[in-house]
PDB file of N, CA and C in Angstrom:
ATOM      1  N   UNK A   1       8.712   0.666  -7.024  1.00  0.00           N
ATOM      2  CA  UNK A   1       8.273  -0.723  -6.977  1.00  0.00           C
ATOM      3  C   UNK A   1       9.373  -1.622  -7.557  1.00  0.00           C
ATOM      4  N   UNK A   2       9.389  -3.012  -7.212  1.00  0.00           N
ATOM      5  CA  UNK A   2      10.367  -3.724  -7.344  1.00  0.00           C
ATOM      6  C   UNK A   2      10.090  -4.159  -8.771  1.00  0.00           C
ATOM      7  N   UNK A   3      11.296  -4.379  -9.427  1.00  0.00           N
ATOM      8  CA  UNK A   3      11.227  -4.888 -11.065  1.00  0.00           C
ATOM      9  C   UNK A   3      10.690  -6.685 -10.949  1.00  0.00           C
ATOM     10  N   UNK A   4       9.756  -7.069 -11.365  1.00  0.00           N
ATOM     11  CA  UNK A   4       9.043  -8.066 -11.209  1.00  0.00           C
ATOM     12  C   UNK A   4       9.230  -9.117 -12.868  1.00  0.00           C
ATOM     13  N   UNK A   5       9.460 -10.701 -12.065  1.00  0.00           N
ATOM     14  CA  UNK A   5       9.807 -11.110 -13.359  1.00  0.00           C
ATOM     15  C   UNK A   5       8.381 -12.102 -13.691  1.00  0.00           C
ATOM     16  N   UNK A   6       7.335 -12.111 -13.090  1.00  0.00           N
ATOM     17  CA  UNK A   6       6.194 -12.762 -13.560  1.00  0.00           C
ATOM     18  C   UNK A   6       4.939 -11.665 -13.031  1.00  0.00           C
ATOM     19  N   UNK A   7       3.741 -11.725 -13.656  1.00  0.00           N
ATOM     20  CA  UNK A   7       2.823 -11.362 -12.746  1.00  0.00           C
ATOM     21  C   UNK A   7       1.392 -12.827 -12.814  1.00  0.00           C
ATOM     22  N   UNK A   8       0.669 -12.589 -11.740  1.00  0.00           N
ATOM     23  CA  UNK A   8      -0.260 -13.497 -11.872  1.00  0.00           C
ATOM     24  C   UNK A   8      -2.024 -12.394 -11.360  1.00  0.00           C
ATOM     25  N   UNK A   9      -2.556 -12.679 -12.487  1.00  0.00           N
ATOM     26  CA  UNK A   9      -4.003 -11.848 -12.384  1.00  0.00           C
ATOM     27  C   UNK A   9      -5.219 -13.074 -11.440  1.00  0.00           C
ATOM     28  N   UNK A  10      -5.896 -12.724 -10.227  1.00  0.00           N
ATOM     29  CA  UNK A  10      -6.093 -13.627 -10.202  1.00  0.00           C
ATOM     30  C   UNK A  10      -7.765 -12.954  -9.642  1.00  0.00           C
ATOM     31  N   UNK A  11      -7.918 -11.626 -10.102  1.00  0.00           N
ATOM     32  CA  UNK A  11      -8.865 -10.720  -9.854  1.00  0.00           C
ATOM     33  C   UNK A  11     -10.581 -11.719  -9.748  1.00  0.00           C
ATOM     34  N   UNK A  12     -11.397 -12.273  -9.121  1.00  0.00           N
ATOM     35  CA  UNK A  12     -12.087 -12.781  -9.109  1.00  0.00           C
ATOM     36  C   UNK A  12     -12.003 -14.347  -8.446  1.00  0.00           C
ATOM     37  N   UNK A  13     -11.273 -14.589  -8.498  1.00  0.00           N
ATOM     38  CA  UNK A  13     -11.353 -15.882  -7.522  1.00  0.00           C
ATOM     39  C   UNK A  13     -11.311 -16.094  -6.033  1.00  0.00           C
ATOM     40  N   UNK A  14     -11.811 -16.887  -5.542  1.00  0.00           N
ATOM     41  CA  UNK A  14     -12.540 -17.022  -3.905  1.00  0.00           C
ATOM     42  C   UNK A  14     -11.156 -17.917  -3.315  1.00  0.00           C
ATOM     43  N   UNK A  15     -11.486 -17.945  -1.661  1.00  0.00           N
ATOM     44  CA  UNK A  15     -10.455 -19.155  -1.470  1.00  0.00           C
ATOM     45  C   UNK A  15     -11.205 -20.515  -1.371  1.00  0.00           C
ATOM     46  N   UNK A  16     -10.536 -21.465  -2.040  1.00  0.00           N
ATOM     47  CA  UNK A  16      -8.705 -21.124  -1.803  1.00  0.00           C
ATOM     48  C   UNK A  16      -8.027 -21.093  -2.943  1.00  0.00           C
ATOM     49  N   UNK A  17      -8.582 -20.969  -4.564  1.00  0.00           N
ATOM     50  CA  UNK A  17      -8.122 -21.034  -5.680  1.00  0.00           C
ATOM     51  C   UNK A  17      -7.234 -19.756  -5.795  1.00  0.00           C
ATOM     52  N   UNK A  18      -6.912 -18.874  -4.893  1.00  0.00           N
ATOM     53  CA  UNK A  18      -6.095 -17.741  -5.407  1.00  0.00           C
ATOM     54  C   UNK A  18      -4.635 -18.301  -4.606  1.00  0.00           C
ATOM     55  N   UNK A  19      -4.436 -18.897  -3.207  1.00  0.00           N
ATOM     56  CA  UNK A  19      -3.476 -19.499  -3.384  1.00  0.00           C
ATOM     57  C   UNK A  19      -2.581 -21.189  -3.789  1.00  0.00           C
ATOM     58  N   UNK A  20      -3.648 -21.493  -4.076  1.00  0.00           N
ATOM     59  CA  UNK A  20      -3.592 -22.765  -5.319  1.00  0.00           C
ATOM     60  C   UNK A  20      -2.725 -21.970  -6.245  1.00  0.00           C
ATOM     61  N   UNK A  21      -3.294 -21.232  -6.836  1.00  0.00           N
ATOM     62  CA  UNK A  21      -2.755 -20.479  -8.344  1.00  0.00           C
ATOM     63  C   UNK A  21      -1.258 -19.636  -7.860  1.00  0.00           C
ATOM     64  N   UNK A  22      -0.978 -19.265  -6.501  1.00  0.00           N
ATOM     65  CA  UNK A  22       0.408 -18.945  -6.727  1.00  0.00           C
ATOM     66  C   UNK A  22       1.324 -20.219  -6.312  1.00  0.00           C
ATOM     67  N   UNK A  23       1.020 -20.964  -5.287  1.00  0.00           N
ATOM     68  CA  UNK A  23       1.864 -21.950  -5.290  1.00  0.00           C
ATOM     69  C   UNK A  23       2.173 -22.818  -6.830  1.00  0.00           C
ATOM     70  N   UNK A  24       1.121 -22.907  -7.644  1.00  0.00           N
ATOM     71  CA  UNK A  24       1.485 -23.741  -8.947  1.00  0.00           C
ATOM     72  C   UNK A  24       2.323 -23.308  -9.889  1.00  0.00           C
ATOM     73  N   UNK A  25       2.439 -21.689  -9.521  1.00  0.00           N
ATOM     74  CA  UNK A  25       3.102 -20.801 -10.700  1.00  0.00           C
ATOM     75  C   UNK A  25       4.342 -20.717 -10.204  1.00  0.00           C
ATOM     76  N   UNK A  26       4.832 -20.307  -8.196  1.00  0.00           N
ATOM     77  CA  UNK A  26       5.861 -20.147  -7.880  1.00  0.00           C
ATOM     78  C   UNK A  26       7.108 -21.846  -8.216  1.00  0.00           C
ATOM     79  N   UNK A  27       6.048 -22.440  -7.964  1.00  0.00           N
ATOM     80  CA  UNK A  27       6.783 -23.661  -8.288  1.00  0.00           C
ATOM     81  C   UNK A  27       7.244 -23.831  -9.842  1.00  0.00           C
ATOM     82  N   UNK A  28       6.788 -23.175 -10.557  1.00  0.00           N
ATOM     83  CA  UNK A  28       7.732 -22.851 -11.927  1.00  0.00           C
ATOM     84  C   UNK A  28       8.438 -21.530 -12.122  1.00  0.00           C
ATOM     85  N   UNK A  29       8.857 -21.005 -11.263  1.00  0.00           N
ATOM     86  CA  UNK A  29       9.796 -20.142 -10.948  1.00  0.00           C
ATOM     87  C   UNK A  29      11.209 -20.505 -10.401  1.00  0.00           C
ATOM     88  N   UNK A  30      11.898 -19.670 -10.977  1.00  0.00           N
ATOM     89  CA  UNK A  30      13.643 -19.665 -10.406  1.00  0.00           C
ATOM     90  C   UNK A  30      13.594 -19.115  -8.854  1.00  0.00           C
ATOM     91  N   UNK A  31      14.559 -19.785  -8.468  1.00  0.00           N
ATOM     92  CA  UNK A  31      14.831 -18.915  -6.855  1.00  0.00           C
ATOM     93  C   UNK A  31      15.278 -17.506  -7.424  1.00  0.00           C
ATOM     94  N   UNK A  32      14.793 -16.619  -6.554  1.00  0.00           N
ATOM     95  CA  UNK A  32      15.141 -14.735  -6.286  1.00  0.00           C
ATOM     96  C   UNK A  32      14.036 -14.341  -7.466  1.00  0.00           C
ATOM     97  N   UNK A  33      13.422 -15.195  -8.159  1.00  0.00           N
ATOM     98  CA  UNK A  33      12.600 -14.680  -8.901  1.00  0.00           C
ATOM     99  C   UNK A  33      11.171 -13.505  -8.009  1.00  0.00           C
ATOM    100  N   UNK A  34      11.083 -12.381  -8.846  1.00  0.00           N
ATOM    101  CA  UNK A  34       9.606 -12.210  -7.770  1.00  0.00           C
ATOM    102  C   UNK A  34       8.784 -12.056  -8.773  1.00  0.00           C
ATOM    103  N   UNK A  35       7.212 -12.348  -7.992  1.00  0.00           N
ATOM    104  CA  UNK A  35       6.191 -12.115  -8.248  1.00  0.00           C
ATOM    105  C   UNK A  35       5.075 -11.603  -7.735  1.00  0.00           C
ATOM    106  N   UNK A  36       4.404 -11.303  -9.182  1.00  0.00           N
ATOM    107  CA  UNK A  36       3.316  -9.827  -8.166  1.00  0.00           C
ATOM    108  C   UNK A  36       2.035 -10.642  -8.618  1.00  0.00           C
ATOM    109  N   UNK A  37       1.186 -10.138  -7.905  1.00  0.00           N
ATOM    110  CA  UNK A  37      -0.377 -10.509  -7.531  1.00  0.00           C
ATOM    111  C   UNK A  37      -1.610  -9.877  -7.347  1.00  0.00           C
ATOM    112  N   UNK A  38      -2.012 -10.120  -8.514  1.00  0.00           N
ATOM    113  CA  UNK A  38      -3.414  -9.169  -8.105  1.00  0.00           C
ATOM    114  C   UNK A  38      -4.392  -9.570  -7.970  1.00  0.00           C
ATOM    115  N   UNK A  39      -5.221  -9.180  -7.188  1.00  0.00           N
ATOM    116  CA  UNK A  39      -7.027 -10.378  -6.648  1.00  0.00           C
ATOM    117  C   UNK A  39      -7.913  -9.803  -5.809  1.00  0.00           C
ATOM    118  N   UNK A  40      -9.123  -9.939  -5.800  1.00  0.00           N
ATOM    119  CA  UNK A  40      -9.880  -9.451  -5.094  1.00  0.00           C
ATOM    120  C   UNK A  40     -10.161 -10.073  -3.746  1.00  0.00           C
ATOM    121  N   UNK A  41      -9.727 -11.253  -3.682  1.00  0.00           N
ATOM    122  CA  UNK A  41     -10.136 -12.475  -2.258  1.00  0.00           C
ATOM    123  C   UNK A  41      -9.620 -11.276  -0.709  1.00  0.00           C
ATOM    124  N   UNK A  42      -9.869 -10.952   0.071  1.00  0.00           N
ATOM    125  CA  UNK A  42      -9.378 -10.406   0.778  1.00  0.00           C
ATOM    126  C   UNK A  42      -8.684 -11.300   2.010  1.00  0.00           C
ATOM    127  N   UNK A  43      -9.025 -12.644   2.029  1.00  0.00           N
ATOM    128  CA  UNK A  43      -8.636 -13.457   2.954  1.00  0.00           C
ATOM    129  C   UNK A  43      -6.650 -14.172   2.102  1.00  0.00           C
ATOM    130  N   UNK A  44      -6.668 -13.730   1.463  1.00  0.00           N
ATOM    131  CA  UNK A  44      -5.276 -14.064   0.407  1.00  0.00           C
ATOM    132  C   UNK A  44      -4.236 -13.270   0.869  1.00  0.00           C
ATOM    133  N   UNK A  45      -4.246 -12.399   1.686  1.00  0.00           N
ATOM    134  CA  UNK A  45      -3.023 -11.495   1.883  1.00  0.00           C
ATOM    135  C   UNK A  45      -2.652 -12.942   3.548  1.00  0.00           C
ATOM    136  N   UNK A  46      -3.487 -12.959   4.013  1.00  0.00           N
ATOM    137  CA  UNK A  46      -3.080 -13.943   5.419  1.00  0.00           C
ATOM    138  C   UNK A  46      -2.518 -15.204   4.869  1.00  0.00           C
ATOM    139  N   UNK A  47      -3.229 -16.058   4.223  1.00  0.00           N
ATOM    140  CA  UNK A  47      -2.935 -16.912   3.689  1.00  0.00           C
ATOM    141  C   UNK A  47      -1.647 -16.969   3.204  1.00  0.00           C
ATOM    142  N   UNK A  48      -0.959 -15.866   1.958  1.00  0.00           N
ATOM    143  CA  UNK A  48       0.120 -15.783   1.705  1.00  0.00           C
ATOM    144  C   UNK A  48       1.033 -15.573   2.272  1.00  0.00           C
ATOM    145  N   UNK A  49       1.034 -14.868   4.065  1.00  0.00           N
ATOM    146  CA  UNK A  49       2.038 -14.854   4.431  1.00  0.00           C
ATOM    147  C   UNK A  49       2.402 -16.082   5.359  1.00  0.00           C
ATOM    148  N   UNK A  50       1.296 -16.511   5.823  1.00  0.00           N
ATOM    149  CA  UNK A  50       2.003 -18.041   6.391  1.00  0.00           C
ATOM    150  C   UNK A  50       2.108 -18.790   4.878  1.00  0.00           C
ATOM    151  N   UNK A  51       1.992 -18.586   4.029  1.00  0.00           N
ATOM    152  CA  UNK A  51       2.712 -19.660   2.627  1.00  0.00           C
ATOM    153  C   UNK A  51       4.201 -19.009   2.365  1.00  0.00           C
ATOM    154  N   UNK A  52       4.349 -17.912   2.435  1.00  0.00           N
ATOM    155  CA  UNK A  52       5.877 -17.549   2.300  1.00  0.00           C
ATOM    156  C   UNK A  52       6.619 -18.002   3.583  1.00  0.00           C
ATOM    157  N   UNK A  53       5.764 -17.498   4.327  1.00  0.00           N
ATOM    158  CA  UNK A  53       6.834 -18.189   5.956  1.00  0.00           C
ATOM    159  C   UNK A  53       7.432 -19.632   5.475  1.00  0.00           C
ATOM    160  N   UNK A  54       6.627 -20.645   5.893  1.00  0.00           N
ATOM    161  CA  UNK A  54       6.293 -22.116   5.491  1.00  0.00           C
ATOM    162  C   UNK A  54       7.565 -22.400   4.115  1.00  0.00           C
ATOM    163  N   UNK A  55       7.553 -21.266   3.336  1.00  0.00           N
ATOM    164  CA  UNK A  55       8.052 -22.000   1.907  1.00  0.00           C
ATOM    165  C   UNK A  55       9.401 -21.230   1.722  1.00  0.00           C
ATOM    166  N   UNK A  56       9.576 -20.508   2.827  1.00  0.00           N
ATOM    167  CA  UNK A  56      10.862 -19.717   2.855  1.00  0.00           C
ATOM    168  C   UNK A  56      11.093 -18.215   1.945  1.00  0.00           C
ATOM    169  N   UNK A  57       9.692 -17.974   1.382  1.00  0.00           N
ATOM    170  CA  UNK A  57      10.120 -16.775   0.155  1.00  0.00           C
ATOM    171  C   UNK A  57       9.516 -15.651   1.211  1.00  0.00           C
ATOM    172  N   UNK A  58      10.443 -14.389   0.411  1.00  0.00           N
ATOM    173  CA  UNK A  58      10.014 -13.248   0.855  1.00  0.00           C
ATOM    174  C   UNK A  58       8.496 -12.179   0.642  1.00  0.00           C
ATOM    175  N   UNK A  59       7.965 -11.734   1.312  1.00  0.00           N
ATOM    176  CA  UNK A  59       6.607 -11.081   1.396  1.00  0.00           C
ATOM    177  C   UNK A  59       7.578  -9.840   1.293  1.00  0.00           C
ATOM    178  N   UNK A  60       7.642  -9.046  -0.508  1.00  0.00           N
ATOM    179  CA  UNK A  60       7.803  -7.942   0.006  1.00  0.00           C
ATOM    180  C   UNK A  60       7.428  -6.570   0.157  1.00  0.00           C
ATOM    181  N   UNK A  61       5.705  -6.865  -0.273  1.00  0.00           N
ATOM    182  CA  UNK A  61       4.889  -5.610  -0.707  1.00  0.00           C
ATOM    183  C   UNK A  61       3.547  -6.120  -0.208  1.00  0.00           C
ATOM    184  N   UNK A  62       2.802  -4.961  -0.052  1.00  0.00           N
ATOM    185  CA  UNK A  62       1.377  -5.257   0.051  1.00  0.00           C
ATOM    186  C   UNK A  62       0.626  -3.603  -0.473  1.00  0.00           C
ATOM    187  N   UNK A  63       0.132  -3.705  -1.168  1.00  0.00           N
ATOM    188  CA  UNK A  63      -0.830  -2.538  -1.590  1.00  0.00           C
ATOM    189  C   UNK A  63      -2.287  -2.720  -1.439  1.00  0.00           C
ATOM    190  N   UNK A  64      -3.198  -2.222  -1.014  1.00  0.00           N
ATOM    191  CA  UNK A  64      -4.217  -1.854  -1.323  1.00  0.00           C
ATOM    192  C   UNK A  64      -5.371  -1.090  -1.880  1.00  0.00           C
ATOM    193  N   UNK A  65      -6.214  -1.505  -2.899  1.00  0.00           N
ATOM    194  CA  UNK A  65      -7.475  -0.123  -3.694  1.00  0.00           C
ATOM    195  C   UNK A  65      -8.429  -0.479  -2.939  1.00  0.00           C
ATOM    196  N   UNK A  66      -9.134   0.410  -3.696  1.00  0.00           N
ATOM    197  CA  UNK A  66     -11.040   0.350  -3.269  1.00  0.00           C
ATOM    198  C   UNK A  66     -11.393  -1.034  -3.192  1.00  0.00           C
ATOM    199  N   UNK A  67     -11.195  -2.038  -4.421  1.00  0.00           N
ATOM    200  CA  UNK A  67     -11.458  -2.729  -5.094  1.00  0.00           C
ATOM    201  C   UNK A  67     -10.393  -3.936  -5.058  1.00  0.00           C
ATOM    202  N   UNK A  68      -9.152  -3.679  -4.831  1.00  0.00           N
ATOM    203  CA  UNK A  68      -8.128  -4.941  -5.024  1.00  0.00           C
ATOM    204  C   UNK A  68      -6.945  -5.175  -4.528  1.00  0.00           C
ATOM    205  N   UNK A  69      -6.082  -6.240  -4.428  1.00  0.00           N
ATOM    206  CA  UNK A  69      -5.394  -6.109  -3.468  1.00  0.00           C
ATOM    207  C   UNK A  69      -4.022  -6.545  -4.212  1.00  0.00           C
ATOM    208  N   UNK A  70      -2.894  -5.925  -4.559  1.00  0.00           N
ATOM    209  CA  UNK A  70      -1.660  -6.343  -5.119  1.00  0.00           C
ATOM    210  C   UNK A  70      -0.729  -6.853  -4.332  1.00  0.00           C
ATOM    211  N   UNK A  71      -0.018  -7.729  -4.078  1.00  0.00           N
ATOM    212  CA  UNK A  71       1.166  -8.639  -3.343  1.00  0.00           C
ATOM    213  C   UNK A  71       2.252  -8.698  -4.337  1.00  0.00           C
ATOM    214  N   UNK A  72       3.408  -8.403  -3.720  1.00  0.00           N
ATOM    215  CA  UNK A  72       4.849  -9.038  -4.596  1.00  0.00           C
ATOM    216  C   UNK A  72       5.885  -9.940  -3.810  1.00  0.00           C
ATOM    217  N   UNK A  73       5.985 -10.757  -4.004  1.00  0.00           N
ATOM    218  CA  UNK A  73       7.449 -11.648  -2.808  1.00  0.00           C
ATOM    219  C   UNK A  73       8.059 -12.149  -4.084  1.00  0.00           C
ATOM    220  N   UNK A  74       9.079 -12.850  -3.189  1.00  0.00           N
ATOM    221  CA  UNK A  74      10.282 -13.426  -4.030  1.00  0.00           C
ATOM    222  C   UNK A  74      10.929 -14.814  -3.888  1.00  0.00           C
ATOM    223  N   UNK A  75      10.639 -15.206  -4.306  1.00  0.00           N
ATOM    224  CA  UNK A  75      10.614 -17.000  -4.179  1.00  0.00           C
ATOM    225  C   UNK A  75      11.976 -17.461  -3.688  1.00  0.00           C
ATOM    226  N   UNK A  76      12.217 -17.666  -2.589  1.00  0.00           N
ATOM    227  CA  UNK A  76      13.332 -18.631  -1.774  1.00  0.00           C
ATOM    228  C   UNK A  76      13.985 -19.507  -2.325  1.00  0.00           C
TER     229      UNK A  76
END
């Protein structure tokens, strides 16, 4: 797994507050910075990749559990 310089927990929130909460955080991030994501919303993995398209950062993981769904990209 990629060495990650923030993480954001966002385990319980609905949309669209889970990508509210990464755009507010990536926007206090350095460019090449990455960040990982964890949440239960299952509609957040789509969402995030037209928000990385759109915002130029990289999508570069996707994992899935029983229960949750982890994302890592890297801010453009």
């Amino acid at each position: 797994m990629t060495e990650v310089d923030k993480e954001l927990d966002l385990k319980g929130l609905n949309c669209p507050l889970p990508i509210l909460r990464i755009k507010q955080t990536i926007s206090r991030m350095e460019s090449g910075e990455i960040l990982k994501i964890v949440g239960t919303e299952p509609g957040t993995q789509r969402e995030l990749k037209i928000f990385c398209k759109q915002g130029g950062h990289d999508y570069l993981d996707f994992q899935e559990s029983a229960d949750e769904f982890t994302y890592v990209i890297r801010k453009g």
